[in-house]
N, C-alpha and C. Protein backbone atom coordinates (compact mmCIF):
# COMPACT_ATOMS: atom_id res chain seq x y z
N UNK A 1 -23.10 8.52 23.55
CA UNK A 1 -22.79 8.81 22.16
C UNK A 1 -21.47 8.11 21.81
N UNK A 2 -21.19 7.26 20.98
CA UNK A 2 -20.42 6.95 20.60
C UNK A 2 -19.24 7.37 20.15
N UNK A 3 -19.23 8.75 19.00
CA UNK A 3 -18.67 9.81 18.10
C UNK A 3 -18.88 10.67 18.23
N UNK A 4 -18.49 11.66 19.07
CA UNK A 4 -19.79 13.42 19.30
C UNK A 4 -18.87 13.87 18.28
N UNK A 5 -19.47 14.76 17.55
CA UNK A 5 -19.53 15.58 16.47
C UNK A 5 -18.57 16.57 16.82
N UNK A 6 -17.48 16.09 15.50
CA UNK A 6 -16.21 16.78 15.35
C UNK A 6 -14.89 15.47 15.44
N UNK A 7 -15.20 14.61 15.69
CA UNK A 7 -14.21 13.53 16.02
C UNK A 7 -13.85 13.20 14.52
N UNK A 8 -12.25 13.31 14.45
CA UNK A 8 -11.75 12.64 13.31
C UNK A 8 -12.27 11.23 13.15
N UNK A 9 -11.57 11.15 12.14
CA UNK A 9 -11.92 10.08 10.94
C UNK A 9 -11.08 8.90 11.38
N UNK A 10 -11.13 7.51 11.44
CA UNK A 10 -10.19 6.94 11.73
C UNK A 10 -9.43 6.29 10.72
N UNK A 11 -8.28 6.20 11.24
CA UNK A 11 -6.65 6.27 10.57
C UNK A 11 -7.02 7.76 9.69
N UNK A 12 -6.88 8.70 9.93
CA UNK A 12 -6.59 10.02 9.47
C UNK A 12 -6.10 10.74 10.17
N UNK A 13 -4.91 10.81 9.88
CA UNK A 13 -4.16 11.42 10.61
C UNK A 13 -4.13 12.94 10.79
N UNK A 14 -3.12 13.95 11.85
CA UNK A 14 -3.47 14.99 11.88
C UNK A 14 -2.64 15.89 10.88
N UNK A 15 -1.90 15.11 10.23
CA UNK A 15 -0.57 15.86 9.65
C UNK A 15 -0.21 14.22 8.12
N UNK A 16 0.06 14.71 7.26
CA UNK A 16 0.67 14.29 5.97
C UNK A 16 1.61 14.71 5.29
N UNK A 17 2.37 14.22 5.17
CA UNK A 17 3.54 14.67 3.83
C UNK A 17 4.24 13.99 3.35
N UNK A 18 4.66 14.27 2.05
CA UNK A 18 5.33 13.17 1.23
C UNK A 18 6.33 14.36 -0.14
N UNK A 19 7.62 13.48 -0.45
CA UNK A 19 8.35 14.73 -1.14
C UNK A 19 9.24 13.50 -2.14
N UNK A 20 9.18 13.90 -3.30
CA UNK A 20 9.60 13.28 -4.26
C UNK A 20 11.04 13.78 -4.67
N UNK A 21 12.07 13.63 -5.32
CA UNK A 21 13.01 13.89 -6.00
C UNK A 21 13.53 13.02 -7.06
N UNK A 22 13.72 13.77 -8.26
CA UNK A 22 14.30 12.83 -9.36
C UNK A 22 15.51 13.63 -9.95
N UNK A 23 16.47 12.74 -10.42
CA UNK A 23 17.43 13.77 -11.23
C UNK A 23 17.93 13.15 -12.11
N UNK A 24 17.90 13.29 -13.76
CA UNK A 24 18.07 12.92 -15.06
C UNK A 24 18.81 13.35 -15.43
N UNK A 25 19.57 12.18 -16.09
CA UNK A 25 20.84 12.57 -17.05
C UNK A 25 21.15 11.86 -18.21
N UNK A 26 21.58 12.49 -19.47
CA UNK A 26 21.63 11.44 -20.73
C UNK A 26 23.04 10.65 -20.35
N UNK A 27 22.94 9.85 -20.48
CA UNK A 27 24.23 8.41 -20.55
C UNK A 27 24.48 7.97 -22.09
N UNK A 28 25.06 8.27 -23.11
CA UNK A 28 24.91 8.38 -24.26
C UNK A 28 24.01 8.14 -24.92
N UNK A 29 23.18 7.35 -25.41
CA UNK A 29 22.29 7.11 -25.77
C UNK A 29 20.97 7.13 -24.66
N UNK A 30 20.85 6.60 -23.62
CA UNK A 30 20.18 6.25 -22.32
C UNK A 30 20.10 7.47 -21.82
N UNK A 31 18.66 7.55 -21.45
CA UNK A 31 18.13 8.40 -20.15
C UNK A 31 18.49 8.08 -18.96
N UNK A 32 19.26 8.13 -18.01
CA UNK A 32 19.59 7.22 -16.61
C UNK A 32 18.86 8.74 -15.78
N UNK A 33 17.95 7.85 -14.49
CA UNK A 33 17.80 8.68 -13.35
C UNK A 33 17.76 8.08 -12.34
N UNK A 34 18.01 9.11 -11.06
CA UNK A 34 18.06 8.33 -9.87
C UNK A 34 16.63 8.74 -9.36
N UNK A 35 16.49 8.09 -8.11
CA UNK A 35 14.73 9.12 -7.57
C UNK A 35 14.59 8.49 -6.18
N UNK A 36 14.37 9.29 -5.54
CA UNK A 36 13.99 9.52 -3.96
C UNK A 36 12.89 9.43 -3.31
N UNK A 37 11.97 9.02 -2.77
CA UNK A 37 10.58 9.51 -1.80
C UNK A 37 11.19 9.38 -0.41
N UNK A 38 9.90 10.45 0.24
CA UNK A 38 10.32 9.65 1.62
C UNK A 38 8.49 10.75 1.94
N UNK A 39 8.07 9.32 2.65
CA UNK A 39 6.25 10.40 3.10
C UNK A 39 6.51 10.03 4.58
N UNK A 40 5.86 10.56 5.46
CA UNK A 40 5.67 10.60 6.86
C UNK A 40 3.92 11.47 7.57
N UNK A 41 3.74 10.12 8.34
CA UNK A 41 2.55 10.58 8.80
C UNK A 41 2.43 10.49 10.62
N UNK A 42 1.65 11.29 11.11
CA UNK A 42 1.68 11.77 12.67
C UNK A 42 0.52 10.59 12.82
N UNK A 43 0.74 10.08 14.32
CA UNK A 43 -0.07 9.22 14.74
C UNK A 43 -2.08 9.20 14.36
N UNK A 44 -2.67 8.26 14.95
CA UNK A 44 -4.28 8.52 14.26
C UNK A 44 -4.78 7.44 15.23
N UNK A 45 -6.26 7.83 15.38
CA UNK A 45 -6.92 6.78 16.08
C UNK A 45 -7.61 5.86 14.79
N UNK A 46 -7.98 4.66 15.53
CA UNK A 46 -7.69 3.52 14.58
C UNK A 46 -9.41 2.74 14.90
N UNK A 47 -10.47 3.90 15.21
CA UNK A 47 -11.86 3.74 15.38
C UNK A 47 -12.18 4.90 15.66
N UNK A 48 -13.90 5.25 15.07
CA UNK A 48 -13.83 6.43 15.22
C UNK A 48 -15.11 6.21 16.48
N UNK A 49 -15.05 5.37 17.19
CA UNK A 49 -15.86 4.89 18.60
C UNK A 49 -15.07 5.23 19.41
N UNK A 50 -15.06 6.21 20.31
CA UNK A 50 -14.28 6.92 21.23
C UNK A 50 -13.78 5.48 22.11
N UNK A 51 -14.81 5.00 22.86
CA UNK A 51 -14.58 3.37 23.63
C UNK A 51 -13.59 2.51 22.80
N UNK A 52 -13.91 2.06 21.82
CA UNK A 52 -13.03 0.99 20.80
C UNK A 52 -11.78 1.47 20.60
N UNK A 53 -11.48 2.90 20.51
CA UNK A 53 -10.32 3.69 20.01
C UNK A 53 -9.61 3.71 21.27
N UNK A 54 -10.05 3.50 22.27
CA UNK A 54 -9.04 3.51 23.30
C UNK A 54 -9.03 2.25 23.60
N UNK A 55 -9.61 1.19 23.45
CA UNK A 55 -9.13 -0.13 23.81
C UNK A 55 -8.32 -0.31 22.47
N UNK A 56 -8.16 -0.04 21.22
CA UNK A 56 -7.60 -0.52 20.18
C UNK A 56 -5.82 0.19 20.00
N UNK A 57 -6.08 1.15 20.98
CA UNK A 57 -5.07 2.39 21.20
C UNK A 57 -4.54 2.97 19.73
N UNK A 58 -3.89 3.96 19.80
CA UNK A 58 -3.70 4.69 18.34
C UNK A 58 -2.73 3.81 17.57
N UNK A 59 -2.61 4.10 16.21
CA UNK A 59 -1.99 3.99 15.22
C UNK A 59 -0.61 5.21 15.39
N UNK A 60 0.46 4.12 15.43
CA UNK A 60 2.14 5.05 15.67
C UNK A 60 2.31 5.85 14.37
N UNK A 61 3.13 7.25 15.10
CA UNK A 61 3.24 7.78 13.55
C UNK A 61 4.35 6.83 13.03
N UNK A 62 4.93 7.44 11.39
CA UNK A 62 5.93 6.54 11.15
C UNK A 62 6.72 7.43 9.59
N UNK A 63 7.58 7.04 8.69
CA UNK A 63 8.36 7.84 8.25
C UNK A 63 8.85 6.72 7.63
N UNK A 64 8.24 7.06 5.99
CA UNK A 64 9.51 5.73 5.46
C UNK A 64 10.01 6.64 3.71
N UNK A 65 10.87 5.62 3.46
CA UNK A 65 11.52 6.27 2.16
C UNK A 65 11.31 4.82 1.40
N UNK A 66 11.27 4.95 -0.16
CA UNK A 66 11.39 4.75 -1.05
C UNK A 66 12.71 5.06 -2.19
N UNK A 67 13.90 4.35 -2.97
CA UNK A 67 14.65 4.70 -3.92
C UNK A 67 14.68 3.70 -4.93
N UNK A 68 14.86 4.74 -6.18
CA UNK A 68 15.82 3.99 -7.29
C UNK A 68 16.22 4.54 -8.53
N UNK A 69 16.94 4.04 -9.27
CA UNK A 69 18.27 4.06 -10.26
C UNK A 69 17.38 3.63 -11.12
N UNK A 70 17.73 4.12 -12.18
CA UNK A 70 17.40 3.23 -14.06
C UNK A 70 17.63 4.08 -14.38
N UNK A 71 17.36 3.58 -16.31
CA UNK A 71 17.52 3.63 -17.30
C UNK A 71 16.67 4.29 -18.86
N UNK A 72 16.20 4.60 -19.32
CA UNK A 72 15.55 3.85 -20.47
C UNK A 72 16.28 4.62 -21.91
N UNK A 73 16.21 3.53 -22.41
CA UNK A 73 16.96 3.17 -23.85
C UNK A 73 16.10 2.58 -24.95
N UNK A 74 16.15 3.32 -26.02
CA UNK A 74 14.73 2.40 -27.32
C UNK A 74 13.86 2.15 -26.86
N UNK A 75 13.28 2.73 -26.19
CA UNK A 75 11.73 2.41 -25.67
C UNK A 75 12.13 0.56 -24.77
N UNK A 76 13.11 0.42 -24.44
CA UNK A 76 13.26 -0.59 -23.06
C UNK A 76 13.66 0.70 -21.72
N UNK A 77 13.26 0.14 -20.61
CA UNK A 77 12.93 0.79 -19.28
C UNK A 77 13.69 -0.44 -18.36
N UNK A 78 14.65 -0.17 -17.74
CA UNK A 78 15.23 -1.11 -17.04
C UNK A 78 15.49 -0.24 -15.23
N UNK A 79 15.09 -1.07 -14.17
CA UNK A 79 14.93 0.10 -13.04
C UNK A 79 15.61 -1.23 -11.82
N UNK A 80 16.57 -0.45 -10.82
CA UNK A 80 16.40 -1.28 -9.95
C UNK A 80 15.91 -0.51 -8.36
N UNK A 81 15.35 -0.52 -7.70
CA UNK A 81 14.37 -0.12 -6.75
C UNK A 81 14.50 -0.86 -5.60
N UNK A 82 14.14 -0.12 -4.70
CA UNK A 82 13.95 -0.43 -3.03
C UNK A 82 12.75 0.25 -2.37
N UNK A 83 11.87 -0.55 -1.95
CA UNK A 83 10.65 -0.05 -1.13
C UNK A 83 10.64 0.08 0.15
N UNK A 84 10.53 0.98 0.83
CA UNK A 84 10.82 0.57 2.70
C UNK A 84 12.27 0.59 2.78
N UNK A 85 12.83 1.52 2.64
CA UNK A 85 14.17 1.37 2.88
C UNK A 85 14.82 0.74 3.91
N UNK A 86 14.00 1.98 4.90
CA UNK A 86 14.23 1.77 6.07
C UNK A 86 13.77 0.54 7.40
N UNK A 87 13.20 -0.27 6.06
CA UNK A 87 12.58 -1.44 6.72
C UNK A 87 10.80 -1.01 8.25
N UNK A 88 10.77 -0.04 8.24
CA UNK A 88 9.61 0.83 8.62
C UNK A 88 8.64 -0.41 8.99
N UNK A 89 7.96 -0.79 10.13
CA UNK A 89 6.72 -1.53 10.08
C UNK A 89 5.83 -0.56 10.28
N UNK A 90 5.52 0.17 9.67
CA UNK A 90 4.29 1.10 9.73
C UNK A 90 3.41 0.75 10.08
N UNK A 91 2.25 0.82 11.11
CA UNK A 91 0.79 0.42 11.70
C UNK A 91 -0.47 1.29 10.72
N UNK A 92 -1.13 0.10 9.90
CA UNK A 92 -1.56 1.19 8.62
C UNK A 92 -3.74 1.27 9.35
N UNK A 93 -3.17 0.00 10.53
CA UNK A 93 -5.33 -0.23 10.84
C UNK A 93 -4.56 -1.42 12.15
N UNK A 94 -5.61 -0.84 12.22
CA UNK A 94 -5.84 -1.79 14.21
C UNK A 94 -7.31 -1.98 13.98
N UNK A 95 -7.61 -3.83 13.92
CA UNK A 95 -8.88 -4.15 14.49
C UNK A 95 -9.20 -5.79 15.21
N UNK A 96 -10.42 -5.63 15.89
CA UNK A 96 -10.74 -6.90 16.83
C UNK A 96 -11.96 -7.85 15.75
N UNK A 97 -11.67 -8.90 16.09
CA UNK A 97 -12.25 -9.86 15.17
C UNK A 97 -13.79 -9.40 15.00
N UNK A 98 -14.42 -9.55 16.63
CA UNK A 98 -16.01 -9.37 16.00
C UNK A 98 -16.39 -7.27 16.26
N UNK A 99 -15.41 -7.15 16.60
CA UNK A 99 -14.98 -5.73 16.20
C UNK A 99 -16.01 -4.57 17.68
N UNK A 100 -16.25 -5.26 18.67
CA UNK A 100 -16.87 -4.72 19.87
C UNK A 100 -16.78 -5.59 21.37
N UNK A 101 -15.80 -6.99 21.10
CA UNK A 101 -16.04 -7.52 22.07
C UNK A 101 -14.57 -7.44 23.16
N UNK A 102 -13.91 -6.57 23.14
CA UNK A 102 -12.64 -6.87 23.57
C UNK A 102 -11.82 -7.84 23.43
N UNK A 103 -11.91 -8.47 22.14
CA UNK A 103 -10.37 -9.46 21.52
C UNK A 103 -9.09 -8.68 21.70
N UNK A 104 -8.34 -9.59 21.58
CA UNK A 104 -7.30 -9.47 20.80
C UNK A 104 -7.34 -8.37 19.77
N UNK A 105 -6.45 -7.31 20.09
CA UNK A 105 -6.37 -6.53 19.10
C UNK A 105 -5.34 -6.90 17.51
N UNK A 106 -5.53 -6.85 16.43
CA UNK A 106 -5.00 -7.22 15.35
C UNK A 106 -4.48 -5.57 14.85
N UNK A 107 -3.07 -6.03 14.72
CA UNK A 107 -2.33 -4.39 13.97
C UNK A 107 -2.10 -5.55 12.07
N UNK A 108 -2.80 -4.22 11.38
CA UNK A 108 -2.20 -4.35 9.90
C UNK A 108 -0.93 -3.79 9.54
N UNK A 109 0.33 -4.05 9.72
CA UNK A 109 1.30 -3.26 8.72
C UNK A 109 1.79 -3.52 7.37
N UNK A 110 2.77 -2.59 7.16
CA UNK A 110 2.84 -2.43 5.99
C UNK A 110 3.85 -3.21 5.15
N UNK A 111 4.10 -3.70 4.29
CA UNK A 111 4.47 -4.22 3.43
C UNK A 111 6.28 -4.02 4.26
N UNK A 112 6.83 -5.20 4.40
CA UNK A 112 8.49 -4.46 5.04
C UNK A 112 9.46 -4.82 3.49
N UNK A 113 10.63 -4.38 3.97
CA UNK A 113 11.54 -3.74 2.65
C UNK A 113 11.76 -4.68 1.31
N UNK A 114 11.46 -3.73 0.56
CA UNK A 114 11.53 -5.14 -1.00
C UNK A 114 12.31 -4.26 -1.85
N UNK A 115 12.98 -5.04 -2.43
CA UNK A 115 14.18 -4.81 -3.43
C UNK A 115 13.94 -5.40 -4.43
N UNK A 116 13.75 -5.20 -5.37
CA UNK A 116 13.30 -5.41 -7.17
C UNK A 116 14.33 -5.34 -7.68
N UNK A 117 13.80 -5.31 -9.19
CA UNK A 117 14.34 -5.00 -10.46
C UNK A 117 13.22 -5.30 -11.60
N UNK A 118 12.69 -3.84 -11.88
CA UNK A 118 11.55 -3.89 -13.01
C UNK A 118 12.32 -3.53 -14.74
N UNK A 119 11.85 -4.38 -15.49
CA UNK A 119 12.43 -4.43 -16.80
C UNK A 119 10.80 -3.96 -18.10
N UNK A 120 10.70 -3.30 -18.94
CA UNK A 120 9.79 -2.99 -19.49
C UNK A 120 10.29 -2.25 -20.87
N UNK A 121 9.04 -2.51 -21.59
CA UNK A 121 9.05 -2.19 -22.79
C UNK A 121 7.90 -1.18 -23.52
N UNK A 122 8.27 -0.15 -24.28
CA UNK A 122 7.12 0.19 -25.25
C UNK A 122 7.27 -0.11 -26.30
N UNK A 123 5.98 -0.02 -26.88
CA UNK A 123 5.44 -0.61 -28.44
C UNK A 123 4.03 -0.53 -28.80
């Protein structure tokens, strides 16, 4: 049997969480806020083929944050932001090319740290 019945899901982890914070303040005219994330997830197998999942080995847990600062004024929205603070390579999927033959295992991660500045308008 490949999967006996009851085997998680793969990349589903056993544990999730994620926690937001924002805090607003008028700047004379301007809305200015700052804002926080930070989500964290517990390790996961990365096939739900008991065999493949151990040659592909698990998916690491991992823990990242998100921040940023802005503005908005007259319906303009001005923000400057950081993704991955912590520069985090998160392991988001583990897979082999023809996906049963023992390759080379391939890790997907995640996007590493980006620093913006988003500018926007309503109308």
């Amino acid at each position: 049997m490949l999967a006996p019945k009851g085997t998680r899901l793969p990349i589903t982890p056993r544990f999730k969480a994620s926690g937001t914070a924002r805090y607003s303040v008028p700047v004379g005219t301007a809305k200015a806020y700052i804002q926080g994330l930070v989500a964290h997830q517990s390790s996961a197998a990365a096939d739900i083929r008991l065999e493949q999942a151990a040659s592909f080995g698990r998916l690491k847990a991992y823990t990242t944050a998100n921040a940023s600062i802005g503005a908005e004024l007259s319906g303009y929205t001005l923000e400057l932001f950081v993704q991955n603070l912590w520069d985090e390579r998160a392991q988001l999927s583990r897979f082999q090319q023809c996906g049963t033959c023992s390759q080379r295992t391939y890790i997907v991660s995640s996007t590493p740290r980006t620093i913006g500045l988003r500018a926007g308008a309503k109308f």
